[in-house]
C-alpha atoms as a PDB file:
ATOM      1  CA  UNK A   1      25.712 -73.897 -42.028  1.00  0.00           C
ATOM      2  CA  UNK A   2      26.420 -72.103 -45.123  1.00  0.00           C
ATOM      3  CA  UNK A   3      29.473 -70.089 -46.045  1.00  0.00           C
ATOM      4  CA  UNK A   4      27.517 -66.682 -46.254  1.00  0.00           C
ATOM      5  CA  UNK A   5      27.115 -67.348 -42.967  1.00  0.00           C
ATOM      6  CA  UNK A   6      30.500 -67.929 -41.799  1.00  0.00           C
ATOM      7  CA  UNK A   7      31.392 -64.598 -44.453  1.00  0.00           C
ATOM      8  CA  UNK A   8      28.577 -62.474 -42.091  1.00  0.00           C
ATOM      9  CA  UNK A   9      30.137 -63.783 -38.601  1.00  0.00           C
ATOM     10  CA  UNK A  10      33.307 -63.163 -39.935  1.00  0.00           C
ATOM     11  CA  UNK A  11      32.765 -59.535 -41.159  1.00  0.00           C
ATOM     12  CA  UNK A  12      31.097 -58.483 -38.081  1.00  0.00           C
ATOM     13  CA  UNK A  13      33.569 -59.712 -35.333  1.00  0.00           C
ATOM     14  CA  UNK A  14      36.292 -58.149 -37.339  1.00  0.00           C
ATOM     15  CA  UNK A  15      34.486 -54.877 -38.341  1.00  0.00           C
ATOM     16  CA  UNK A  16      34.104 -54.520 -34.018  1.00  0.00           C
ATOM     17  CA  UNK A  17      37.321 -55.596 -33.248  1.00  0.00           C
ATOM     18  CA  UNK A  18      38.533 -52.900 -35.386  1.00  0.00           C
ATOM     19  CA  UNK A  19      36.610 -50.343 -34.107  1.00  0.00           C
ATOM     20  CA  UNK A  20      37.423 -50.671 -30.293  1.00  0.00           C
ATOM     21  CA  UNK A  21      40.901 -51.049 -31.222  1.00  0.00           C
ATOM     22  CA  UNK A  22      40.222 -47.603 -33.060  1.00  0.00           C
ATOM     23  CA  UNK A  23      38.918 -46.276 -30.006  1.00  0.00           C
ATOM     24  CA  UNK A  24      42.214 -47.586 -28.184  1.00  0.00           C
ATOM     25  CA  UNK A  25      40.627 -50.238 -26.078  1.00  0.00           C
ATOM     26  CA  UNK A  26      42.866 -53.234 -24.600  1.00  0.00           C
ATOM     27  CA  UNK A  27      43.139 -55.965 -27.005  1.00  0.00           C
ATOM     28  CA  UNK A  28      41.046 -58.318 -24.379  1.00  0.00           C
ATOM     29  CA  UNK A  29      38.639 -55.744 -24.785  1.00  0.00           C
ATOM     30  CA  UNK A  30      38.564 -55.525 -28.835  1.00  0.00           C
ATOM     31  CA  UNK A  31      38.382 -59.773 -28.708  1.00  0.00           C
ATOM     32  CA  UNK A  32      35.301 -59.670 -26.570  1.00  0.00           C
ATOM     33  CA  UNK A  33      33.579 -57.191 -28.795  1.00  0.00           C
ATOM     34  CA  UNK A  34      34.718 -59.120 -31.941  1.00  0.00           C
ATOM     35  CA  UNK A  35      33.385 -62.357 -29.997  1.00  0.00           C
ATOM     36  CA  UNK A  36      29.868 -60.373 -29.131  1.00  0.00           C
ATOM     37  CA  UNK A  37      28.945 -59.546 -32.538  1.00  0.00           C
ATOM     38  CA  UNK A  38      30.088 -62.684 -33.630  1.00  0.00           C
ATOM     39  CA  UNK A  39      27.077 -64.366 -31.361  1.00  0.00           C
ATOM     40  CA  UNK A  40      24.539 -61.419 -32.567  1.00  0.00           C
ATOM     41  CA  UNK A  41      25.076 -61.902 -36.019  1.00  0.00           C
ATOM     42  CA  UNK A  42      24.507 -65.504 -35.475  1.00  0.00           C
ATOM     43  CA  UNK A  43      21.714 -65.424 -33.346  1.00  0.00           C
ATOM     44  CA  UNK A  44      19.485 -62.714 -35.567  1.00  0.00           C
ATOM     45  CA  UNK A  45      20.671 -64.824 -38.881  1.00  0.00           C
ATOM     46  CA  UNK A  46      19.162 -67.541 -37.247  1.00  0.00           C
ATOM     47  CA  UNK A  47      16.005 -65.869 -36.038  1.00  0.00           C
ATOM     48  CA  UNK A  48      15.497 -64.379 -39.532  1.00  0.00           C
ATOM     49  CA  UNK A  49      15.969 -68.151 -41.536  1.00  0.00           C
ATOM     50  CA  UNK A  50      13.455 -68.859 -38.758  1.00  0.00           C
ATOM     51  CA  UNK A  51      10.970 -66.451 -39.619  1.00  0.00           C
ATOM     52  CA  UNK A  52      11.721 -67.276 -42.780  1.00  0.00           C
ATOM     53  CA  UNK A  53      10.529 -70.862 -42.845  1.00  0.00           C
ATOM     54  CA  UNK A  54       7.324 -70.006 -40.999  1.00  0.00           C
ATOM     55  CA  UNK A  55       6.281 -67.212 -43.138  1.00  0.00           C
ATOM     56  CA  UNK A  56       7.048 -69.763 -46.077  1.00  0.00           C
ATOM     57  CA  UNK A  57       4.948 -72.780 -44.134  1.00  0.00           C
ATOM     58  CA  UNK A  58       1.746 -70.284 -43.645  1.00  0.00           C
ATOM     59  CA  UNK A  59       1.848 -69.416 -46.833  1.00  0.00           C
ATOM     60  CA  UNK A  60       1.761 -72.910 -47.833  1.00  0.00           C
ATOM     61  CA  UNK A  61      -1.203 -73.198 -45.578  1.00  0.00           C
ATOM     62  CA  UNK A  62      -2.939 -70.606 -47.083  1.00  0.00           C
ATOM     63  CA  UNK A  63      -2.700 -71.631 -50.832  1.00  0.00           C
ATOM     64  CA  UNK A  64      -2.988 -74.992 -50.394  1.00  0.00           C
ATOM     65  CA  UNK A  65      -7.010 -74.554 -50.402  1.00  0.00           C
ATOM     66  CA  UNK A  66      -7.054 -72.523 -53.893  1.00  0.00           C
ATOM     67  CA  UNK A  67      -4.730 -74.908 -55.677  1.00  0.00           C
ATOM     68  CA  UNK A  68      -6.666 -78.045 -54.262  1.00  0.00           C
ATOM     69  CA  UNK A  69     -10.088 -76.893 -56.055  1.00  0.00           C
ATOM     70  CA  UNK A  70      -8.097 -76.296 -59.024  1.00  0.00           C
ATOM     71  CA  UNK A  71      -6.577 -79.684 -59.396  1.00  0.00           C
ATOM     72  CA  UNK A  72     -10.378 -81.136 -58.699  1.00  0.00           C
ATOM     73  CA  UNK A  73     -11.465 -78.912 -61.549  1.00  0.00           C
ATOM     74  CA  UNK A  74      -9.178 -79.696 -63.788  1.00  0.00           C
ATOM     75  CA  UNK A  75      -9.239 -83.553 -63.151  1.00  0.00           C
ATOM     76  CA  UNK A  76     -13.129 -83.668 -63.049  1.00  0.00           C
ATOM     77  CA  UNK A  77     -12.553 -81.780 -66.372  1.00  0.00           C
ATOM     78  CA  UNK A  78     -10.810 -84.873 -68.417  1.00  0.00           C
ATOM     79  CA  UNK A  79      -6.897 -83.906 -67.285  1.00  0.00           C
ATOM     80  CA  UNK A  80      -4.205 -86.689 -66.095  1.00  0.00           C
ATOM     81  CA  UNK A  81      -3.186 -85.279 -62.663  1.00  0.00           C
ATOM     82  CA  UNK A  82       0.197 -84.257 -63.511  1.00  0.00           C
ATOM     83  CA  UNK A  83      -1.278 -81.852 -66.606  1.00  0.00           C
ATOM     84  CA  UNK A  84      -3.799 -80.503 -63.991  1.00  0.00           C
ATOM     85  CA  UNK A  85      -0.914 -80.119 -61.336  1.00  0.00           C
ATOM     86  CA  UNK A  86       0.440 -77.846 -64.092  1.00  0.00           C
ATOM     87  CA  UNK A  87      -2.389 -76.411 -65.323  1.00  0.00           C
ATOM     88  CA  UNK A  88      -3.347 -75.420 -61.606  1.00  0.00           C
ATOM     89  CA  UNK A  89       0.204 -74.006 -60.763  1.00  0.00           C
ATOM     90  CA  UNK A  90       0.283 -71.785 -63.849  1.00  0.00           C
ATOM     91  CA  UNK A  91      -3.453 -70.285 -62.725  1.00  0.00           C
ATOM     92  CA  UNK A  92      -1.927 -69.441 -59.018  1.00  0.00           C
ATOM     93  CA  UNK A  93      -0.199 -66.651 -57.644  1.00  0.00           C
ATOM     94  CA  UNK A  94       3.373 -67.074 -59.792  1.00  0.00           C
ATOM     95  CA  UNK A  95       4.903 -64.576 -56.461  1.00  0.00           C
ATOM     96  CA  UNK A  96       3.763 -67.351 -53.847  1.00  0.00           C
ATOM     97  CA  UNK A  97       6.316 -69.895 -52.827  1.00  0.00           C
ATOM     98  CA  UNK A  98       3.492 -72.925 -53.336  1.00  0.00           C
ATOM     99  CA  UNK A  99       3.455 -71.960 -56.671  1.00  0.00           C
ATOM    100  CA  UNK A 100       7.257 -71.251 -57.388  1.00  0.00           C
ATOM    101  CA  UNK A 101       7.835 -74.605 -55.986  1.00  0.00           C
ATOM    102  CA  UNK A 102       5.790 -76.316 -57.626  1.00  0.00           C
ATOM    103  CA  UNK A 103       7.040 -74.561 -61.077  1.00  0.00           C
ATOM    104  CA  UNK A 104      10.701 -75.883 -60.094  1.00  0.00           C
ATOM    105  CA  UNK A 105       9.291 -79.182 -59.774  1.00  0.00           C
ATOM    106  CA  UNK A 106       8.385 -79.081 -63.424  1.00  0.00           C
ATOM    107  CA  UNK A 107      11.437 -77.296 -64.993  1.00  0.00           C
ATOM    108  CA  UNK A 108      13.294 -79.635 -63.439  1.00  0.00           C
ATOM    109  CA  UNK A 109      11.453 -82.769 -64.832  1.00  0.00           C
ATOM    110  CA  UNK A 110      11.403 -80.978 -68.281  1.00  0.00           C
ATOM    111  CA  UNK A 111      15.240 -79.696 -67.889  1.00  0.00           C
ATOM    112  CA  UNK A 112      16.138 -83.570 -66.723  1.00  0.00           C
ATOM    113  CA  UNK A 113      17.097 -82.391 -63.456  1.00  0.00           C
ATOM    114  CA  UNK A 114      14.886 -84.674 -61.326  1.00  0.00           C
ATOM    115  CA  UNK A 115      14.200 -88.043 -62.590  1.00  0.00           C
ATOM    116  CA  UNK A 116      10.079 -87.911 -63.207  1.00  0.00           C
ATOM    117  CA  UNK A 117       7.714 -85.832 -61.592  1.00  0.00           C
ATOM    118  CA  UNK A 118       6.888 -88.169 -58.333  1.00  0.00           C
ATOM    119  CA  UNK A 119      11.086 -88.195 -57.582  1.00  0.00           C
ATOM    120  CA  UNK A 120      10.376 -84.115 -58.050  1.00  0.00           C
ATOM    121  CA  UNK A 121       7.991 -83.746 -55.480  1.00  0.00           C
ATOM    122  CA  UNK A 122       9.521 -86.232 -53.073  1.00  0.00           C
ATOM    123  CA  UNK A 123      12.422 -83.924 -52.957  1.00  0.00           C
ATOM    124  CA  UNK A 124      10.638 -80.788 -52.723  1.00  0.00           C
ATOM    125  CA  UNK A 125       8.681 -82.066 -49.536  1.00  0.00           C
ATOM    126  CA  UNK A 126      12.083 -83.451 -48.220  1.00  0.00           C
ATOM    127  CA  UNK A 127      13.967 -80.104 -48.562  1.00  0.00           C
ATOM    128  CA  UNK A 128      10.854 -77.827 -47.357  1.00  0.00           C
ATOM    129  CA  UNK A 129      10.182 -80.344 -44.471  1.00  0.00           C
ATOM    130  CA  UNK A 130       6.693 -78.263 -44.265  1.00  0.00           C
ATOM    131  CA  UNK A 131       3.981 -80.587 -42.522  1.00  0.00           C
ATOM    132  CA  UNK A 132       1.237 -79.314 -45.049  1.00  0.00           C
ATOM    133  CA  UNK A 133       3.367 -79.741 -47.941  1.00  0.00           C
ATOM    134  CA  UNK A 134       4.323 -82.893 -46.755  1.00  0.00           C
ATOM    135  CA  UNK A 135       0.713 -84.124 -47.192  1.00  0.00           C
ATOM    136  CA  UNK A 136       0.195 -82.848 -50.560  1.00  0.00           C
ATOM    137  CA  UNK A 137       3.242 -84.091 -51.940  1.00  0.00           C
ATOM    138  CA  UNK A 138       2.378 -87.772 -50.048  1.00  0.00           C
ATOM    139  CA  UNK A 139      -1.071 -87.206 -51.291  1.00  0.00           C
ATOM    140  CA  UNK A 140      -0.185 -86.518 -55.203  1.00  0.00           C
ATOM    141  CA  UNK A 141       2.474 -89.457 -55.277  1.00  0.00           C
ATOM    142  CA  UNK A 142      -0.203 -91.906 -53.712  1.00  0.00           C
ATOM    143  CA  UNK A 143      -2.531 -91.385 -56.454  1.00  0.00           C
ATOM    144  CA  UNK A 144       0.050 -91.544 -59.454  1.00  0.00           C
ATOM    145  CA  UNK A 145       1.290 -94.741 -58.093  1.00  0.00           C
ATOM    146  CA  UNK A 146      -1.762 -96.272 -57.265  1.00  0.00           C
ATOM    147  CA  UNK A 147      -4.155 -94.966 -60.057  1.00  0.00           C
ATOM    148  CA  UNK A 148      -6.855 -94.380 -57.752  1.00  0.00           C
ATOM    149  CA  UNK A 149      -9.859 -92.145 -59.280  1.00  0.00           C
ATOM    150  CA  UNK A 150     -10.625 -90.327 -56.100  1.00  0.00           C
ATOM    151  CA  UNK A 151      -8.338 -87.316 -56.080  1.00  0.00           C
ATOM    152  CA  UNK A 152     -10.742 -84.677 -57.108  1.00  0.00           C
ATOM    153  CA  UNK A 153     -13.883 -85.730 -53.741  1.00  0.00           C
ATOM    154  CA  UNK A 154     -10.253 -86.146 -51.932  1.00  0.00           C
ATOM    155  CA  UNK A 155      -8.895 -82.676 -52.208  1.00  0.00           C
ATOM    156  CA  UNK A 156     -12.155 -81.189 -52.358  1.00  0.00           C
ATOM    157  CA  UNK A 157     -12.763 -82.341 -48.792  1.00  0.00           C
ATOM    158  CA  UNK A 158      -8.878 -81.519 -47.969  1.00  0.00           C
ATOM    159  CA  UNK A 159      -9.745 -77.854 -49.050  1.00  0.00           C
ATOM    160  CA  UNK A 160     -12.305 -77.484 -46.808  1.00  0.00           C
ATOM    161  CA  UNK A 161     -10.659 -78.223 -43.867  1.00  0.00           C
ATOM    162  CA  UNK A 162      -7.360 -76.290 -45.592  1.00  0.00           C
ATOM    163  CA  UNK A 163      -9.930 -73.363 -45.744  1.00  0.00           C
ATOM    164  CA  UNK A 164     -10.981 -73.603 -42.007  1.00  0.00           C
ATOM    165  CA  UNK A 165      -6.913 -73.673 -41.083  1.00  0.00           C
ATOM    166  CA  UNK A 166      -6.135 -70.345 -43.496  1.00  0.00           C
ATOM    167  CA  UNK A 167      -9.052 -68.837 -41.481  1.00  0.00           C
ATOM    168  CA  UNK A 168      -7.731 -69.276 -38.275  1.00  0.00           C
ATOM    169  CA  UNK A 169      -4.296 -68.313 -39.788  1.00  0.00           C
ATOM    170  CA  UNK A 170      -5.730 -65.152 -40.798  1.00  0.00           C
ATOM    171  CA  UNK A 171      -7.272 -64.481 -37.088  1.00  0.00           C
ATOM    172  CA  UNK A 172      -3.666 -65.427 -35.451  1.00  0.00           C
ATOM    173  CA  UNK A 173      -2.089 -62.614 -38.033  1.00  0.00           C
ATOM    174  CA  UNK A 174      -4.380 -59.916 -37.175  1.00  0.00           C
ATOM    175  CA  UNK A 175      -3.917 -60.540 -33.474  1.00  0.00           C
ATOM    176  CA  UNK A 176      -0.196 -60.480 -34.377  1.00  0.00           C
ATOM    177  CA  UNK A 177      -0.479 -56.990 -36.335  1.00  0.00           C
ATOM    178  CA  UNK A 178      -2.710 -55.756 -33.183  1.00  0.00           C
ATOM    179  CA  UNK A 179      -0.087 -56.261 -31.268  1.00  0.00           C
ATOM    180  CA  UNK A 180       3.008 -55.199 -33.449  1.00  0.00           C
ATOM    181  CA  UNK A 181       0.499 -51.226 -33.695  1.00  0.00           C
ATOM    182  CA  UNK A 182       1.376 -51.439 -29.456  1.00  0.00           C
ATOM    183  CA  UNK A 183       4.925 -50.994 -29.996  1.00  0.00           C
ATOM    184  CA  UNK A 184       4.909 -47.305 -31.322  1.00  0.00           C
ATOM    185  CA  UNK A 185       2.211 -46.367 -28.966  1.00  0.00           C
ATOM    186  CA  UNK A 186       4.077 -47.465 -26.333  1.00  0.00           C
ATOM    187  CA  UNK A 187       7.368 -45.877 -27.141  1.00  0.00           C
ATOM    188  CA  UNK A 188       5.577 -42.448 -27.925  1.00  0.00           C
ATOM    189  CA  UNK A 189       4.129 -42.814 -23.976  1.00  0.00           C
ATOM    190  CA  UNK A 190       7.347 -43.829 -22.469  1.00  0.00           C
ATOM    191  CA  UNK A 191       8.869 -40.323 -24.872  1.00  0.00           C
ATOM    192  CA  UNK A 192       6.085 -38.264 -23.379  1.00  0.00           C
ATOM    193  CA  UNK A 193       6.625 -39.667 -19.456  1.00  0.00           C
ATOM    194  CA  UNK A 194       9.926 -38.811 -19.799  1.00  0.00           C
ATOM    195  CA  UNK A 195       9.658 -35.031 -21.451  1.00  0.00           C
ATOM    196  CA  UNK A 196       6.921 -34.340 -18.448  1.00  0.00           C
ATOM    197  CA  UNK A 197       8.926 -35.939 -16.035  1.00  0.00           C
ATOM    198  CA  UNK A 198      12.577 -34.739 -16.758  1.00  0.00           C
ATOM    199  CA  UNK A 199      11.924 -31.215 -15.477  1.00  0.00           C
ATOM    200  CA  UNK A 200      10.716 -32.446 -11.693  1.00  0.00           C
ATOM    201  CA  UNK A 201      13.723 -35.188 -12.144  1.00  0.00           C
ATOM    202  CA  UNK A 202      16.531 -31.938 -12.762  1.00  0.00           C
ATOM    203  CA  UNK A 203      15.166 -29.551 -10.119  1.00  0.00           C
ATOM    204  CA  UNK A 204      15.064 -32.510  -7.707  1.00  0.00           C
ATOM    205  CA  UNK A 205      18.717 -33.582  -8.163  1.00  0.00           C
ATOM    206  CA  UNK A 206      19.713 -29.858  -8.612  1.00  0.00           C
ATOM    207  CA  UNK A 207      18.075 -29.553  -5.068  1.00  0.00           C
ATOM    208  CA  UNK A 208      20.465 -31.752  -4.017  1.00  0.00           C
END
C-alpha cells in the first residue's frame, strides 16, 4: 500500500472527526465517523486503482493489433526486431499507455537503467501483470533469444485475432455507455414522479 494512501485515509478520518466534534457530537460518535470515512476513502481508492488497471489492460488490447503490423512491416522491411520495436513505438499513439511503456523500456536501456532490452521488457510485463502484454513481451523475448525468422507471419496472425478481441471490446464499451445514458434518464423520472406526486402525498397527510 503506498503512503499517499495512508496520507488520504489519514486526512479523511481526521477531517470527519473534526467536523462532528464541531457539531458537538460525543467523542464515540466523532471516532465512528473518523473510522467511516476512513473505510470510504479506502474502498473508492481501491475501486479507482481498479478501474485504473482495466482501462490500462483494454487499452493494451486495443493497440496491440496496430503495433503488431508495424513490427511485421518494419521487420519484413530489413530491421533487427529491437530497431523495429522502436521504430513501431515512435509511429503509435505517444498518449497510449502501450506506447509510453514501451518508450520507458527504451530510455531505460539507453539511460542504463535496465540491463538490455529483453531484462526491460521482462520487467515491464512483471509490473503491468496484463495477460495481453504478457504475451507480447514472452513473444518478443522468444524471438531475440532464439533468432527465429518468423516474427513478422507470427504477429501478423496474432493481429488478427488481436483485431477480432478490440472488436468485441468496442461492442462491450458501447453496451457500457448505453447503459451509463440510463442513469440521467432515470433520475430525471424519479425528479418528475416525485414533483407530480408530492402534491397528492401533502394533502393526504394534511388530511390526516
Amino acid at each position: 500500500m503506498k503512503i499517499k494512501d495512508h496520507i488520504i485515509y489519514f486526512i479523511c478520518s481526521a477531517a470527519f472527526f473534526c467536523i462532528a466534534l464541531l457539531m458537538g457530537e460525543s467523542i464515540l460518535f466523532c471516532v465512528a465517523m473518523g473510522g467511516a470515512a476512513g473505510v470510504l476513502s479506502f474502498v473508492t481508492i481501491k475501486v479507482t486503482e481498479q478501474k485504473k488497471i482495466k482501462n490500462r489492460n483494454r487499452s493494451y488490447e486495443m493497440d496491440l493489433p496496430d503495433i503488431m503490423i508495424h513490427i511485421a512491416m518494419f521487420t519484413e522491411a530489413g530491421l533487427g526486431l529491437q530497431d523495429a520495436i522502436e521504430r513501431a513505438t515512435r509511429a503509435g499513439i505517444q498518449s497510449k499507455p502501450l506506447y509510453i511503456d514501451l518508450a520507458s523500456v527504451f530510455e531505460k536501456v539507453r539511460k542504463g537503467g535496465t540491463k538490455d532490452f529483453i531484462t526491460g521488457l521482462e520487467e515491464l510485463a512483471k509490473v503491468r501483470k496484463s495477460p495481453a502484454l504478457s504475451n507480447f513481451c514472452t513473444t518478443i523475448i522468444q524471438n531475440m533469444r532464439k533468432g527465429s525468422g518468423e516474427i513478422s507471419n507470427l504477429f501478423t496472425t496474432q493481429a488478427q485475432l488481436y483485431r477480432n478481441e478490440r472488436r468485441r471490446i468496442a461492442g462491450k464499451l458501447a453496451d457500457e455507455a448505453a447503459t451509463l445514458l440510463l442513469i440521467p434518464s432515470t433520475l430525471v423520472l424519479l425528479a418528475l414522479i416525485v414533483m407530480l406526486l408530492a402534491p397528492a402525498i401533502m394533502e393526504l397527510f394534511n388530511g390526516f
